[in-house]
N, C-alpha and C. Protein backbone atom coordinates (compact mmCIF):
# COMPACT_ATOMS: atom_id res chain seq x y z
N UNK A 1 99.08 68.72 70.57
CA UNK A 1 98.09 68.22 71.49
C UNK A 1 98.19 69.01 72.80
N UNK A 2 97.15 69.62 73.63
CA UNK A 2 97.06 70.40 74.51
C UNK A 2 96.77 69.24 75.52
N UNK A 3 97.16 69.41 76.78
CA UNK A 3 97.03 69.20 78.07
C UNK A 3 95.68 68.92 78.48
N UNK A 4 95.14 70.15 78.40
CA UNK A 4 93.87 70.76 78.60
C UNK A 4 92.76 70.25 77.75
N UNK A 5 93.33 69.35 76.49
CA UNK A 5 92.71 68.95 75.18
C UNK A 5 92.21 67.10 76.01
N UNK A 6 93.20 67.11 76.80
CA UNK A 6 93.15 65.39 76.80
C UNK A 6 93.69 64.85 78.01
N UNK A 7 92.97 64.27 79.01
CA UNK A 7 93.14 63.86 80.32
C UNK A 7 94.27 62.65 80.30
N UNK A 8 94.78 62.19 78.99
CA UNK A 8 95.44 60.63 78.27
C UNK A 8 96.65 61.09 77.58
N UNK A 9 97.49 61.40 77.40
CA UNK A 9 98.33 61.30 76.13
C UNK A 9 98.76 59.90 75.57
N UNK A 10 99.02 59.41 74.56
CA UNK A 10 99.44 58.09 74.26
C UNK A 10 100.95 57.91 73.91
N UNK A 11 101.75 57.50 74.00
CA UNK A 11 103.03 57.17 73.40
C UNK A 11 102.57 55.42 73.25
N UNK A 12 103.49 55.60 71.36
CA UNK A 12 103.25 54.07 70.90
C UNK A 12 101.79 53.57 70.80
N UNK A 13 100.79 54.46 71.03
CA UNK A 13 99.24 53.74 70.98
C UNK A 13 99.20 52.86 72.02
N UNK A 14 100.28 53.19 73.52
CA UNK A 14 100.17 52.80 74.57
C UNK A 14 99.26 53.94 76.05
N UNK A 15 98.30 54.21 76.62
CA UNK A 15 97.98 55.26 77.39
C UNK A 15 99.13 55.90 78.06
N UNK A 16 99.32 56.70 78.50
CA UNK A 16 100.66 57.59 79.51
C UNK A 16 99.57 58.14 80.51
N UNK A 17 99.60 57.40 81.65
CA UNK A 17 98.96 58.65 82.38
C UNK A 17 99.60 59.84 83.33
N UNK A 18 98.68 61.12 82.96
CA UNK A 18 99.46 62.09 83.94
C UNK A 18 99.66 62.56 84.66
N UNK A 19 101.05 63.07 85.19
CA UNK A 19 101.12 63.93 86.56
C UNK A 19 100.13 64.27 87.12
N UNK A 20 100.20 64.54 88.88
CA UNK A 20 99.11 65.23 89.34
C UNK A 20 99.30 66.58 88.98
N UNK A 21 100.48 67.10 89.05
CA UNK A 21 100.19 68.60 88.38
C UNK A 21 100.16 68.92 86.92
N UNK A 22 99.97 68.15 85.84
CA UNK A 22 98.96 68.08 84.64
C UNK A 22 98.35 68.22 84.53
N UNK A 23 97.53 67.18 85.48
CA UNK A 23 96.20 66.83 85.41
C UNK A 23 95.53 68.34 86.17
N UNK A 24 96.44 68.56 87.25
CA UNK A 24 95.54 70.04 87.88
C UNK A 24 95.88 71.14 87.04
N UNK A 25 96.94 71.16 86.28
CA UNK A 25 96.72 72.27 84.92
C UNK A 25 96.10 72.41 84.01
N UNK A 26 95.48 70.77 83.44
CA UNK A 26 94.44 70.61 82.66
C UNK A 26 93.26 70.84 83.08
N UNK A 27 93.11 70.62 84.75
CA UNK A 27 91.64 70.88 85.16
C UNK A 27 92.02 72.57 85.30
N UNK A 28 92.72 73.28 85.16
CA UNK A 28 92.49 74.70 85.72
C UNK A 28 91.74 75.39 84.12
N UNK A 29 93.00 75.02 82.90
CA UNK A 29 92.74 75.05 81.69
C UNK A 29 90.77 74.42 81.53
N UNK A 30 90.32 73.42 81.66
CA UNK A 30 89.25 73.55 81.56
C UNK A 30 88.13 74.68 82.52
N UNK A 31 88.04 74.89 83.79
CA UNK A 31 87.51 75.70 84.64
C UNK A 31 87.39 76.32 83.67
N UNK A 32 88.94 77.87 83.43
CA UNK A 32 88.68 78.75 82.54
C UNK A 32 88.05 78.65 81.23
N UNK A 33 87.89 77.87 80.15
CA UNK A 33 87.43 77.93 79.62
C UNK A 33 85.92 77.46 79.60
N UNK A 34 85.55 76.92 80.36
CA UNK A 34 84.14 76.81 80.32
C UNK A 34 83.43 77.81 81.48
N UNK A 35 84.22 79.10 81.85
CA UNK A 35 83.90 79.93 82.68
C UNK A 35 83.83 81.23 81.22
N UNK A 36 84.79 81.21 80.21
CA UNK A 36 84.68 82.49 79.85
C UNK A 36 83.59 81.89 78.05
N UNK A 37 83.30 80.94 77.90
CA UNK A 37 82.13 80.58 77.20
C UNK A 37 80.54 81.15 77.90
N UNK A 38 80.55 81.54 79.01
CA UNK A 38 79.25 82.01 79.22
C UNK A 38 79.45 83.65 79.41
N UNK A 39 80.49 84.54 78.76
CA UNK A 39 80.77 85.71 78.61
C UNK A 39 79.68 86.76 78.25
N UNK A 40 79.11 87.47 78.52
CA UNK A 40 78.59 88.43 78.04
C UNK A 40 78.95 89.85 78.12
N UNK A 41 78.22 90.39 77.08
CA UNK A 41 79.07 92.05 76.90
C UNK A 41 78.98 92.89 77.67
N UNK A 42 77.72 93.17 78.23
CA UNK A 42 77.74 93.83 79.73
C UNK A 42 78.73 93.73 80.91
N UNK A 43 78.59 92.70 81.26
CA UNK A 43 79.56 92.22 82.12
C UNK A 43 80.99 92.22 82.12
N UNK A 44 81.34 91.95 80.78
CA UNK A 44 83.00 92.12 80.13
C UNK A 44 82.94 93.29 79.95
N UNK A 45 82.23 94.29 79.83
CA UNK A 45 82.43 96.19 80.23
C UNK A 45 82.42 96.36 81.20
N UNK A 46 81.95 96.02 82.55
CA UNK A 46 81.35 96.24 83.69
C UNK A 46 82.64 95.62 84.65
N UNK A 47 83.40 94.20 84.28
CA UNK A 47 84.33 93.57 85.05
C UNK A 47 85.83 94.26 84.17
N UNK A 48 85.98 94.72 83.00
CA UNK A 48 87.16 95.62 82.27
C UNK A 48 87.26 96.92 83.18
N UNK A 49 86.02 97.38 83.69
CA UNK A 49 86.29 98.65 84.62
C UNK A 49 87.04 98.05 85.99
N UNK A 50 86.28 97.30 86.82
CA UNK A 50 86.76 96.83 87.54
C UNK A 50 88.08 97.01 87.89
N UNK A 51 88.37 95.82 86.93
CA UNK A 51 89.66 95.33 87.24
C UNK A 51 90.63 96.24 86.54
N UNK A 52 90.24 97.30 85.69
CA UNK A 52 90.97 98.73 85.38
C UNK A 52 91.70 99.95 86.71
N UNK A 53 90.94 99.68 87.10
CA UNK A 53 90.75 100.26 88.78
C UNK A 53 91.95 99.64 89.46
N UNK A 54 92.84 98.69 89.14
CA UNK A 54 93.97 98.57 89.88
C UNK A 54 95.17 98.59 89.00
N UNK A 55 95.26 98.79 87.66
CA UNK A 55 95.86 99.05 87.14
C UNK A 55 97.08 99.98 87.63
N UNK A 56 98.35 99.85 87.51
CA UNK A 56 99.46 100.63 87.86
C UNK A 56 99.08 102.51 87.68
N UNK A 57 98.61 102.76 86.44
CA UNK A 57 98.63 103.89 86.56
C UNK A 57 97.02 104.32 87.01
N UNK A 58 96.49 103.74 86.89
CA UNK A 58 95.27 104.14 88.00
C UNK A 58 95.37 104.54 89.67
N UNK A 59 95.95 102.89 90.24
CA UNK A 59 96.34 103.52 92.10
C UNK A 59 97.53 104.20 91.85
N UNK A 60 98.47 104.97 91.39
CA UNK A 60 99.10 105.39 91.36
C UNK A 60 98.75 107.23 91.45
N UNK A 61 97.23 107.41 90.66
CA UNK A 61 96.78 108.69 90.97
C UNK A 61 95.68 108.70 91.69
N UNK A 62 95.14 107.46 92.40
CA UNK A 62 94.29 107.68 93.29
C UNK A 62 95.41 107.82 94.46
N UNK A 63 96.43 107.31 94.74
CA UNK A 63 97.36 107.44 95.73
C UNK A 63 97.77 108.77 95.87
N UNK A 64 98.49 109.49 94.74
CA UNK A 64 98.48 110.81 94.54
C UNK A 64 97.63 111.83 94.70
N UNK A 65 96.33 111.60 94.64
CA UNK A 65 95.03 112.48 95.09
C UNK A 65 94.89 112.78 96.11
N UNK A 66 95.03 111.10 96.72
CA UNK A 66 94.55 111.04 98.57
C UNK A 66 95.79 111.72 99.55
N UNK A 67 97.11 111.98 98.73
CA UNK A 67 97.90 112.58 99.71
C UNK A 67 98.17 113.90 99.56
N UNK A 68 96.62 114.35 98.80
CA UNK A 68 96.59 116.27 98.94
C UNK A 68 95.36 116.27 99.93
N UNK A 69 94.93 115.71 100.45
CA UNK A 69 94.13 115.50 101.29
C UNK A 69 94.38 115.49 102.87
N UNK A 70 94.61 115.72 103.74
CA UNK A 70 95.28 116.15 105.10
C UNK A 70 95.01 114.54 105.69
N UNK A 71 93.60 114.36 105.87
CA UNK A 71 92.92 112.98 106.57
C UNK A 71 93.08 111.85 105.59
N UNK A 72 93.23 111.98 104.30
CA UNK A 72 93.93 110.88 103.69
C UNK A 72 95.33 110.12 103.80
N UNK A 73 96.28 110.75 104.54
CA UNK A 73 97.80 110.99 104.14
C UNK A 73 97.81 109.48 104.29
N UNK A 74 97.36 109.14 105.68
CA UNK A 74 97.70 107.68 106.32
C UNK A 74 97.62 106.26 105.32
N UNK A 75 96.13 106.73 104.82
CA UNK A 75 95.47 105.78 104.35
C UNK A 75 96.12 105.66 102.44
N UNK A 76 96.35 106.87 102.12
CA UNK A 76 97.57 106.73 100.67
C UNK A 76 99.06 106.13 101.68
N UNK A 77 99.21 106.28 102.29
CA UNK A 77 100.92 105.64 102.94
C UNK A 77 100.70 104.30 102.68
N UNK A 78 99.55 104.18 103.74
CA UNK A 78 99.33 102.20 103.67
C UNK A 78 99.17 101.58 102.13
N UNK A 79 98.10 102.73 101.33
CA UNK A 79 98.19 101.60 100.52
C UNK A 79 99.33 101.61 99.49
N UNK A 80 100.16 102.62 99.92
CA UNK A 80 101.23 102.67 98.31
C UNK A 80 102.29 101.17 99.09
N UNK A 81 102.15 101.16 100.40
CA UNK A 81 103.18 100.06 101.12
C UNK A 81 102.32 99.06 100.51
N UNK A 82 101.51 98.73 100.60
CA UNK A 82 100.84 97.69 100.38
C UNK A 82 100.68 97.24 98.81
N UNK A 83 100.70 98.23 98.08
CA UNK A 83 100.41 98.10 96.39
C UNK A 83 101.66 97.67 96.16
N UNK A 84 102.67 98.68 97.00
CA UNK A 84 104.23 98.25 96.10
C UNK A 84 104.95 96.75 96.27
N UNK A 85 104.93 96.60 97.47
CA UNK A 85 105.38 95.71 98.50
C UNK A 85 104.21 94.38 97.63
N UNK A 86 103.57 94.37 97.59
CA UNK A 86 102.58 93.08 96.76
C UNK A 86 103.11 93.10 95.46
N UNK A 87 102.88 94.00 94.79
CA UNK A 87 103.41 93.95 93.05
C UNK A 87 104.65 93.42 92.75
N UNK A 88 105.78 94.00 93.97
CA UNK A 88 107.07 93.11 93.73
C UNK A 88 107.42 91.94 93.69
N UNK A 89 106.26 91.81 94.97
CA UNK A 89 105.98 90.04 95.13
C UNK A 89 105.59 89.23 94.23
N UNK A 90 104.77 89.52 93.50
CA UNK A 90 104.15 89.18 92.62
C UNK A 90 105.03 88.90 91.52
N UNK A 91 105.68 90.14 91.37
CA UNK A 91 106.47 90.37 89.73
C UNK A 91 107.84 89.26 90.15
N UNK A 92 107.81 89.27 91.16
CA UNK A 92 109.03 88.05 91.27
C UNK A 92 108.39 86.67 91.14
N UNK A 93 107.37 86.21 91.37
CA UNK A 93 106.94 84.75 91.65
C UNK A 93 106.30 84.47 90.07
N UNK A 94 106.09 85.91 89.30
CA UNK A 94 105.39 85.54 88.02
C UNK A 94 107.03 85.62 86.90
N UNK A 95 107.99 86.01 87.28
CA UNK A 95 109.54 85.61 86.70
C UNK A 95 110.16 84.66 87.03
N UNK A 96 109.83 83.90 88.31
CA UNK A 96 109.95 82.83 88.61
C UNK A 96 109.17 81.77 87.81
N UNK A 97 108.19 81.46 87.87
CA UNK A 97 107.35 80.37 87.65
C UNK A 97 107.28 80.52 86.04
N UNK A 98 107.00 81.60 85.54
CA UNK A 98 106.81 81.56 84.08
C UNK A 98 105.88 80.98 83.55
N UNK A 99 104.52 81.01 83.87
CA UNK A 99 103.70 80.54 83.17
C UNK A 99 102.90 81.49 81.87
N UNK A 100 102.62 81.07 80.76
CA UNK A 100 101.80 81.50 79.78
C UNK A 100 100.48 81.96 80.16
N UNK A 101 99.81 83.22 79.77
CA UNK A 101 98.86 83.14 79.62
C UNK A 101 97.89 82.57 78.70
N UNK A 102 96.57 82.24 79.28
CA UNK A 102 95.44 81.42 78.76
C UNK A 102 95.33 82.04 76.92
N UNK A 103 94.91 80.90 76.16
CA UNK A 103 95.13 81.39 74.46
C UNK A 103 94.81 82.84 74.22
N UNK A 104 95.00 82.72 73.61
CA UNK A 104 94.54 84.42 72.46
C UNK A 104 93.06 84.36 72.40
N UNK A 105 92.46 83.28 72.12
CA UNK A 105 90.90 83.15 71.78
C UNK A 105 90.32 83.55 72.80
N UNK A 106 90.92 83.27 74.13
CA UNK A 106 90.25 82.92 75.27
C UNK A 106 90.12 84.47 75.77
N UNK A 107 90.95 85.62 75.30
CA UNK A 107 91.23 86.79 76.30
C UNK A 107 90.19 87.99 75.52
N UNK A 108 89.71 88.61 76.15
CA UNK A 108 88.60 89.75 76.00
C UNK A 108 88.95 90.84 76.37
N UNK A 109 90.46 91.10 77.32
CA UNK A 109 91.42 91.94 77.41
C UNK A 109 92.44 91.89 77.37
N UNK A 110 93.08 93.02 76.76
CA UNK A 110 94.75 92.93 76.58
C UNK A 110 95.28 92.68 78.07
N UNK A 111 96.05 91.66 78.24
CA UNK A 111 97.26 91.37 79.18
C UNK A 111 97.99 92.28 79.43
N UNK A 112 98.79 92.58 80.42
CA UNK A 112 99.45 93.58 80.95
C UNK A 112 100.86 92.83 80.78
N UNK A 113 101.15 91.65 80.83
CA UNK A 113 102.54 91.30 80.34
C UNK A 113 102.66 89.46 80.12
N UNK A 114 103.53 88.95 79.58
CA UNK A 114 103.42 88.06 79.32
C UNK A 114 103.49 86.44 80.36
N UNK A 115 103.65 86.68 81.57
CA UNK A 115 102.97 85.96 81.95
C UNK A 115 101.54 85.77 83.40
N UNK A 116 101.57 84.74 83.43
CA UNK A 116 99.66 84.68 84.12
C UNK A 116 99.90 84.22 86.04
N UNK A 117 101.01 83.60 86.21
CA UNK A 117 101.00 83.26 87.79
C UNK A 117 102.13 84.10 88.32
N UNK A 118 101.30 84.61 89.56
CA UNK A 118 100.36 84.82 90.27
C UNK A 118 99.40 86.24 89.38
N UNK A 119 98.48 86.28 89.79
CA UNK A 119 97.57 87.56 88.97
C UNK A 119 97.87 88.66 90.30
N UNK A 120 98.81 89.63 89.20
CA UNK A 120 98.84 90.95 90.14
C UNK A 120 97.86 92.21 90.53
N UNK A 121 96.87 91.87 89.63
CA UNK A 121 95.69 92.38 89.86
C UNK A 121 95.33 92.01 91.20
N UNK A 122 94.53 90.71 91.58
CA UNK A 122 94.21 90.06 92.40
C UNK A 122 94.63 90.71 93.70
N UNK A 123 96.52 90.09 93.54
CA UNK A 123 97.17 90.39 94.87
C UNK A 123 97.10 91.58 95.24
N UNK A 124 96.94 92.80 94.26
CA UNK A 124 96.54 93.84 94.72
C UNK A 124 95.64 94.74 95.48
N UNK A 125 94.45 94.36 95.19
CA UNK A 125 93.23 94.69 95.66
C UNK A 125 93.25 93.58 96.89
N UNK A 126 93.47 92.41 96.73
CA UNK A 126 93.50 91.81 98.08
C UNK A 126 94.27 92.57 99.40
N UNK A 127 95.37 92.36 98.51
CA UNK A 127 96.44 93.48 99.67
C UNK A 127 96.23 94.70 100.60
N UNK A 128 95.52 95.61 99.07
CA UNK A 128 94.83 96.65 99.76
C UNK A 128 94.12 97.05 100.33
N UNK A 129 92.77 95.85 100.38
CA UNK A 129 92.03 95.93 101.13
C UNK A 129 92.03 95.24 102.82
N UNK A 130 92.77 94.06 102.85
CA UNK A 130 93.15 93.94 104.26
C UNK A 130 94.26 94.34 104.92
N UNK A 131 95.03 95.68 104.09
CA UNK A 131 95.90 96.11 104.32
C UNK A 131 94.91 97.67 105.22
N UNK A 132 93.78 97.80 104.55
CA UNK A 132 92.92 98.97 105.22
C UNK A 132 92.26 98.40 106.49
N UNK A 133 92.57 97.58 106.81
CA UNK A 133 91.77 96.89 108.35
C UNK A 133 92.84 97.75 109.68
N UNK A 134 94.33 98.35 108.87
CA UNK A 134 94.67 98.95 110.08
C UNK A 134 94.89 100.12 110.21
N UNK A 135 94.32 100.80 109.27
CA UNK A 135 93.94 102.93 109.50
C UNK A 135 92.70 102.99 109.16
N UNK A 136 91.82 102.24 108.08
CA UNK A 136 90.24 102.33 107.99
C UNK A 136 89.45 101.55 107.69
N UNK A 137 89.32 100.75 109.40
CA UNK A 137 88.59 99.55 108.95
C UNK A 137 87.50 99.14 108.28
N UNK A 138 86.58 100.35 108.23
CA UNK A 138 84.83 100.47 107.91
C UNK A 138 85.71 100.54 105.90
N UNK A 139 86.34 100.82 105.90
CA UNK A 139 86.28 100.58 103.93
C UNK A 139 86.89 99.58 103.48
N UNK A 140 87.46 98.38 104.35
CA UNK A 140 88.06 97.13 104.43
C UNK A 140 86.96 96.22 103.71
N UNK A 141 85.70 96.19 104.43
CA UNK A 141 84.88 95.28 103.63
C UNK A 141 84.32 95.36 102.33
N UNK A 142 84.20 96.57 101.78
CA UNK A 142 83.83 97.06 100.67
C UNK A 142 84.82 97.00 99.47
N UNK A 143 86.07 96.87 100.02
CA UNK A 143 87.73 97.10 99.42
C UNK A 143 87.71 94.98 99.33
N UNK A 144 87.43 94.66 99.98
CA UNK A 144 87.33 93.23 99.95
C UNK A 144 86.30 92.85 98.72
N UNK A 145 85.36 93.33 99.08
CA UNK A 145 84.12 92.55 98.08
C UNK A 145 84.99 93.05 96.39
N UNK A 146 85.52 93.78 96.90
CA UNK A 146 85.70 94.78 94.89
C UNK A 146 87.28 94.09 94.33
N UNK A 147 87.71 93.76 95.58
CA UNK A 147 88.67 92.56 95.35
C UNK A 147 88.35 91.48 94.87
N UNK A 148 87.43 90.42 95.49
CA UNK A 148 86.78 89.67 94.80
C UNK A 148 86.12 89.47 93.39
N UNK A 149 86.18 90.60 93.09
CA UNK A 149 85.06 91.11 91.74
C UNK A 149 86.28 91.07 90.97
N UNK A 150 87.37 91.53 91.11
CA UNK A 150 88.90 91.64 90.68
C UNK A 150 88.93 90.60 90.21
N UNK A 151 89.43 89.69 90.86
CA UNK A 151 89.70 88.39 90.86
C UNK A 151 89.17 87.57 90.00
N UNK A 152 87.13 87.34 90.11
CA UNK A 152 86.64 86.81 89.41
C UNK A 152 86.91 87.36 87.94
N UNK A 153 87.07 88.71 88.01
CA UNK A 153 86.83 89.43 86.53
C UNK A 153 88.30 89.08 85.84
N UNK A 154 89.14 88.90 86.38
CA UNK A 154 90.49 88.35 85.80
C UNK A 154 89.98 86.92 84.56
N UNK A 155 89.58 85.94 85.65
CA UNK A 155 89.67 85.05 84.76
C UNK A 155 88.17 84.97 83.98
N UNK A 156 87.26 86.03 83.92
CA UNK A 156 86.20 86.22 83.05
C UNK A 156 86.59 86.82 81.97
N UNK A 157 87.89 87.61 82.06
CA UNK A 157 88.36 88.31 81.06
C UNK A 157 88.89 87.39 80.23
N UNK A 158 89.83 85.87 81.22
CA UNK A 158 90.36 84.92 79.78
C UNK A 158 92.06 85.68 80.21
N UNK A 159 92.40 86.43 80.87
CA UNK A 159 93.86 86.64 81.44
C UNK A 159 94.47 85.99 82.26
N UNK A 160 93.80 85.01 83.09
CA UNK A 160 94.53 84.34 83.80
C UNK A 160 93.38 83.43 84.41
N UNK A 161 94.34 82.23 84.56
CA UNK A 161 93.42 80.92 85.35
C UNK A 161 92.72 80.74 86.27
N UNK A 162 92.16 79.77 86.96
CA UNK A 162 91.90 80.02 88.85
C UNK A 162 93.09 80.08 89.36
N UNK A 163 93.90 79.40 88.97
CA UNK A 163 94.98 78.90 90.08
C UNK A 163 95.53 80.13 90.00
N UNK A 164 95.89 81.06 89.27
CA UNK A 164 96.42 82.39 88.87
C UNK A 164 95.93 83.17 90.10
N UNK A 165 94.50 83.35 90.15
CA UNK A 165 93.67 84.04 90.56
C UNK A 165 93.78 83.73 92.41
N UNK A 166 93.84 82.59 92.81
CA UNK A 166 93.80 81.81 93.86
C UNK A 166 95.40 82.53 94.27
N UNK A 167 96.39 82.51 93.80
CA UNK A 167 97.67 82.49 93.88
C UNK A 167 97.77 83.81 94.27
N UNK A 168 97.34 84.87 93.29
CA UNK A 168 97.55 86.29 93.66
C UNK A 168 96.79 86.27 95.15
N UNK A 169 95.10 85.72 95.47
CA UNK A 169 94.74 86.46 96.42
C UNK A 169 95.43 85.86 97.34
N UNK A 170 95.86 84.67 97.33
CA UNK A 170 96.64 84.23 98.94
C UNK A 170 98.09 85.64 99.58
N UNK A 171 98.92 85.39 97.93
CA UNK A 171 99.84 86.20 98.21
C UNK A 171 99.25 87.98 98.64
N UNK A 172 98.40 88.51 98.36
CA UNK A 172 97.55 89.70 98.34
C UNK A 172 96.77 89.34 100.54
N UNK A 173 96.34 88.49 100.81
CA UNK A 173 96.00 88.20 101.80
C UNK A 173 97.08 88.22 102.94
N UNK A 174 98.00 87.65 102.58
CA UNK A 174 99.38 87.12 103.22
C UNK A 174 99.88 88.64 103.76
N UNK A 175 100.31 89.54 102.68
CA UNK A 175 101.07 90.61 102.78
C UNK A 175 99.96 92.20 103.16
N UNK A 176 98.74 92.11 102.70
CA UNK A 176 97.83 92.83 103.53
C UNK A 176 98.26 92.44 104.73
N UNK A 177 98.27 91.24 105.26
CA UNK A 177 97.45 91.04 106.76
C UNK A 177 98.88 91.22 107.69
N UNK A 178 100.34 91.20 107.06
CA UNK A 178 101.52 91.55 107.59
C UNK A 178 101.06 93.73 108.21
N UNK A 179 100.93 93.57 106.85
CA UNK A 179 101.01 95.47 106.98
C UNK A 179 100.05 95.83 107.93
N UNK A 180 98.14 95.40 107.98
CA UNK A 180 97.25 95.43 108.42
C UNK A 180 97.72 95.90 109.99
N UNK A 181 98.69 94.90 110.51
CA UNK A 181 99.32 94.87 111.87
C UNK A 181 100.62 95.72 112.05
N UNK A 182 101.05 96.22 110.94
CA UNK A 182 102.23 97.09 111.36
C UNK A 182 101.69 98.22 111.66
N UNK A 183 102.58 99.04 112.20
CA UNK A 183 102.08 100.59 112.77
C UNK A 183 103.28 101.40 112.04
N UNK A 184 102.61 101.71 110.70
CA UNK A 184 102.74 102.38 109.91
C UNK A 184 103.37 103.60 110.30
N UNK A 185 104.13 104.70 110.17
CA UNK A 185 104.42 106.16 110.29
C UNK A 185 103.31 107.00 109.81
C-alpha cells in the first residue's frame, strides 16, 4: 500500500491517521503525478534539453570554453564557484535525507543517481544564475527564467517531486545570493 495511494491506512479495520509529514509526502506524490499525466512529446524533448544544459558534463565545457575567452574569465570563475560549491551541497543533503526517486512509470528520463532530495539540477541553475547578479547582471534574468524551466522540467520529467524541486531552488538561491555578494578574484 503506497502513501500516496491512500490519505487512511487501517490497522485492525481500525482508521490510523497520518503524520503531517505523510500526509505532505502523499500530497507531493500526488502533485507529481497528476503533473506528469498531462506529458507531451514535444515538451518532454524540449524540457530533456533544458534540463540537459546543466548536466555535470555539459557546465563543465561551457565553463571550459568561457575561460579561453579573455572577458569571460570572471564570469567562468563565478560560475564554476557557484556550480561546485551548490552540487556539494546538494550531494550532501541528498546522502543525508535519502529519499527515492518518483516510480519507474512515472520517469521519461534517466535519473542521474539514486536519490531525488534536493534536485541538483534545480540548485544549480538557481545558483548560477543569482550567482551572475555579481559580474553580469543583464544575463541574471534570463539565467533565472531557464532556471525555472529547470526546475519545472525536473518534475515534468517524473525525476523528482515539488518538494525536491522547491528544496534544490531554495538551496540554489541561498548559495547564489552568498557568492552574488562576494568579490570574487
Amino acid at each position: 500500500m503506497s502513501i500516496a495511494a491512500e490519505s487512511l491506512q487501517t490497522f485492525e479495520n481500525e482508521p490510523v491517521k497520518l503524520s503531517r509529514f505523510a500526509r505532505l509526502i502523499a500530497f507531493d506524490d500526488r502533485l507529481l503525478r497528476r503533473l506528469v499525466q498531462s506529458r507531451r512529446a514535444r515538451a518532454t524533448f524540449l524540457l530533456r534539453i533544458a534540463c540537459r544544459l546543466y548536466d555535470p558534463d555539459m557546465v563543465i565545457m561551457g565553463i571550459a570554453a568561457a575561460l579561453f575567452h579573455p572577458a569571460l574569465v570572471d564570469v567562468a570563475n563565478r560560475a564554476a564557484v557557484a556550480l561546485i560549491s551548490t552540487s556539494l551541497l546538494a550531494y550532501l543533503v541528498k546522502r543525508l535525507v535519502r529519499r527515492t526517486r518518483p516510480d519507474d512509470e512515472l520517469q521519461a528520463s534517466v535519473p542521474p543517481d539514486r536519490y531525488s532530495f534536493p534536485s541538483g539540477h534545480t540548485a544549480a541553475a538557481f545558483s548560477l544564475a543569482i550567482a551572475m547578479f555579481g559580474s553580469v547582471p543583464w544575463l541574471a534574468p534570463p539565467l533565472l527564467l531557464l532556471a525555472m524551466v529547470v526546475g519545472y522540467g525536473r518534475m515534468y520529467l517524473g525525476v523528482h517531486y515539488p518538494l525536491d524541486v522547491a528544496a534544490g531552488a531554495a538551496i540554489g538561491l541561498i548559495s547564489g545570493s552568498i557568492l552574488a555578494i562576494l568579490e570574487l578574484p
